[in-house]
C-alpha atoms as a PDB file:
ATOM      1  CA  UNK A   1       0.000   0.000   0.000  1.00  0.00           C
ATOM      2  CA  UNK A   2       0.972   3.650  -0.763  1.00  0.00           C
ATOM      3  CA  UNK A   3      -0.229   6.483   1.559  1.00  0.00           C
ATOM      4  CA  UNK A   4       1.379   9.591  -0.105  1.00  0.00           C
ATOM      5  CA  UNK A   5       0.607  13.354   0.957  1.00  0.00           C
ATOM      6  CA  UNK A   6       0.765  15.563  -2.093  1.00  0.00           C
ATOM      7  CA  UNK A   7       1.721  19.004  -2.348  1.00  0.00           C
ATOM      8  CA  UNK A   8       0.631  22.077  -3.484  1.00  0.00           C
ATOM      9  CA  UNK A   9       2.835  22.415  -6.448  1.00  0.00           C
ATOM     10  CA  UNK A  10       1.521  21.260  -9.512  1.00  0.00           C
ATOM     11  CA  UNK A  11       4.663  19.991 -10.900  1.00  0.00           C
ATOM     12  CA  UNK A  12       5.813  18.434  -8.392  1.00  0.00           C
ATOM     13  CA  UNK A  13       2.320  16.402  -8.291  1.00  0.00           C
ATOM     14  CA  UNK A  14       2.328  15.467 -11.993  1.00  0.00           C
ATOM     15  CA  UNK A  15       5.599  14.191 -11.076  1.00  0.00           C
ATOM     16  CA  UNK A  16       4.350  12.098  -8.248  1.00  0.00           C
ATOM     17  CA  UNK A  17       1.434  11.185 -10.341  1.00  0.00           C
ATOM     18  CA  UNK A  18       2.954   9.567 -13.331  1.00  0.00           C
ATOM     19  CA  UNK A  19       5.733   7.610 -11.116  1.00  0.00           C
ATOM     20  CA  UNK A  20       2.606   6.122  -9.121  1.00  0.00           C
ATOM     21  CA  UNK A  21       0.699   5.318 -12.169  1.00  0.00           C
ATOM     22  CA  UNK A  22       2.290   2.579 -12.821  1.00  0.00           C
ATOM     23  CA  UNK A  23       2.108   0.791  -9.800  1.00  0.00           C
ATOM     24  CA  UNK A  24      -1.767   1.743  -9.170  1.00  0.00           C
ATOM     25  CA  UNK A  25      -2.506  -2.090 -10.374  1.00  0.00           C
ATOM     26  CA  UNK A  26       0.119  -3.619  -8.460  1.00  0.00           C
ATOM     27  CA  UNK A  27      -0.716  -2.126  -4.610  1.00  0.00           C
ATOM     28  CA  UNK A  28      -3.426  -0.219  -3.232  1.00  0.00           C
ATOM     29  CA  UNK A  29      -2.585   4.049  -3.292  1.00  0.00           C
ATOM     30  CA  UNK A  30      -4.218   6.628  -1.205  1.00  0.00           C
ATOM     31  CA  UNK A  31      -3.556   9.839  -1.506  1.00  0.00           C
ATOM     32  CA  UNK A  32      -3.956  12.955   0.857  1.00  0.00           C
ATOM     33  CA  UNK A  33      -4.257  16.247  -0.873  1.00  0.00           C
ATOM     34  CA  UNK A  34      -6.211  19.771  -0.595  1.00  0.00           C
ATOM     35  CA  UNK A  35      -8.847  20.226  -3.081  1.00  0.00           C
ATOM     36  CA  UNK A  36      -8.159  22.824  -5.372  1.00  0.00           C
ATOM     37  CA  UNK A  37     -11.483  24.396  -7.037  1.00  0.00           C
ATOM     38  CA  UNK A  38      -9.116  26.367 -10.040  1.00  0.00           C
ATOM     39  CA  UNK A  39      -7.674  22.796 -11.678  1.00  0.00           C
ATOM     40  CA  UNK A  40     -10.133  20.848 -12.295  1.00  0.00           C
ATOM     41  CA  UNK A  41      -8.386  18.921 -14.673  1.00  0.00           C
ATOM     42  CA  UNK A  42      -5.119  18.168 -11.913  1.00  0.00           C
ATOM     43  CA  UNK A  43      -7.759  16.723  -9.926  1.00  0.00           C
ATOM     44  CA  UNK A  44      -9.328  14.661 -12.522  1.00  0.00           C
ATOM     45  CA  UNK A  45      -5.604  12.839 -12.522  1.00  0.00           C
ATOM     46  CA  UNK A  46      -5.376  12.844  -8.970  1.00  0.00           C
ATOM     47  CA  UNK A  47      -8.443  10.668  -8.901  1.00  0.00           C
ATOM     48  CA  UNK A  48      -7.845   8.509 -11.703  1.00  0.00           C
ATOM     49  CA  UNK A  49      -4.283   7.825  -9.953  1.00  0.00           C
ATOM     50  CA  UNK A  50      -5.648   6.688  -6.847  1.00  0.00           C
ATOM     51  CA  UNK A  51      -7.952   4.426  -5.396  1.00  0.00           C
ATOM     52  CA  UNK A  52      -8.637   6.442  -2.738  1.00  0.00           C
ATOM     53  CA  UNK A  53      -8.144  10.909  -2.355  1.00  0.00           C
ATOM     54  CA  UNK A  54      -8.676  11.418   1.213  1.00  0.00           C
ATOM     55  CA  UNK A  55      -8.890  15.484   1.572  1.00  0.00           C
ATOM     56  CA  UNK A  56      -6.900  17.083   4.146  1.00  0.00           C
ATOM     57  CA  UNK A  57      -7.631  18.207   6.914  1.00  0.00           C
ATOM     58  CA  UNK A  58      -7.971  14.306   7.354  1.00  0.00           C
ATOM     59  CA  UNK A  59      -8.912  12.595  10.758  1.00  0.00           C
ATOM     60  CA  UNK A  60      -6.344   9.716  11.659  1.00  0.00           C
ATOM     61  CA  UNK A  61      -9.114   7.229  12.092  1.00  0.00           C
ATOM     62  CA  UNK A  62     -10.880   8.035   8.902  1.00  0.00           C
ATOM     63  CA  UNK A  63      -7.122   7.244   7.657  1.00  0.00           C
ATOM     64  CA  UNK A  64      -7.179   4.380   9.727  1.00  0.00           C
ATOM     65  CA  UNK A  65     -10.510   3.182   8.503  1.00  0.00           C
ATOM     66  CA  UNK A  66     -10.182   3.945   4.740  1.00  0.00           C
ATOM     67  CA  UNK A  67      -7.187   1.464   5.100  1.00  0.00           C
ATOM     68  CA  UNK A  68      -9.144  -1.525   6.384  1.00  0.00           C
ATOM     69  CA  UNK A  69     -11.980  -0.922   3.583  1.00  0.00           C
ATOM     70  CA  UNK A  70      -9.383  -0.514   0.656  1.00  0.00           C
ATOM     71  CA  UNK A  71      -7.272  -3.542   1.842  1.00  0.00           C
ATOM     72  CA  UNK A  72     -10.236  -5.876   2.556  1.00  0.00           C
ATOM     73  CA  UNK A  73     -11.911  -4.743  -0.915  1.00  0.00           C
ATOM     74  CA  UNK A  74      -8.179  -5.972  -2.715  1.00  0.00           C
ATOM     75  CA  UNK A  75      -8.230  -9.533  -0.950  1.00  0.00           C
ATOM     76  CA  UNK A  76     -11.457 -10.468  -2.215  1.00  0.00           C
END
C-alpha cells in the first residue's frame, strides 16, 4: 500500500502522479491532498491515480478506517 501526501505544487504532483501510475494495479494508493477548485483537470488525474483521495484536513481514524476498507476490498 501507498499512503502519499501531495503538495501544493503542480509539478511536483504530476511528477508524483505519473511515477505512481504505474504501480496503481500492483498495490493499493491513497492519496492525501487539498482540493483545489481552479484545476479541475489536476484533480481529474489525482483521482484517476488513486484508489482512494482522502482530503486534508484528514482525521487519523478516517485514515485508519479507509485502510481496512481498501485492503479488505483488494483480498477479495
Amino acid at each position: 500500500m501507498l499512503l502519499i501526501d501531495l503538495f501544493s505544487f503542480p509539478s511536483d504532483i504530476l511528477k508524483v502522479l505519473d511515477i505512481i501510475g504505474s504501480s496503481r494495479k500492483a498495490i493499493p494508493i491513497i492519496i492525501l491532498h487539498v482540493y483545489q477548485q481552479r484545476n479541475p483537470a489536476m484533480e481529474d488525474a489525482i483521482q484517476k491515480a488513486a484508489d482512494l483521495v482522502l482530503f486534508k484536513p484528514v482525521d487519523v481514524d478516517e485514515i485508519g478506517s479507509s485502510i481496512t476498507r481498501l485492503l479488505e476490498q483488494r483480498a477479495r
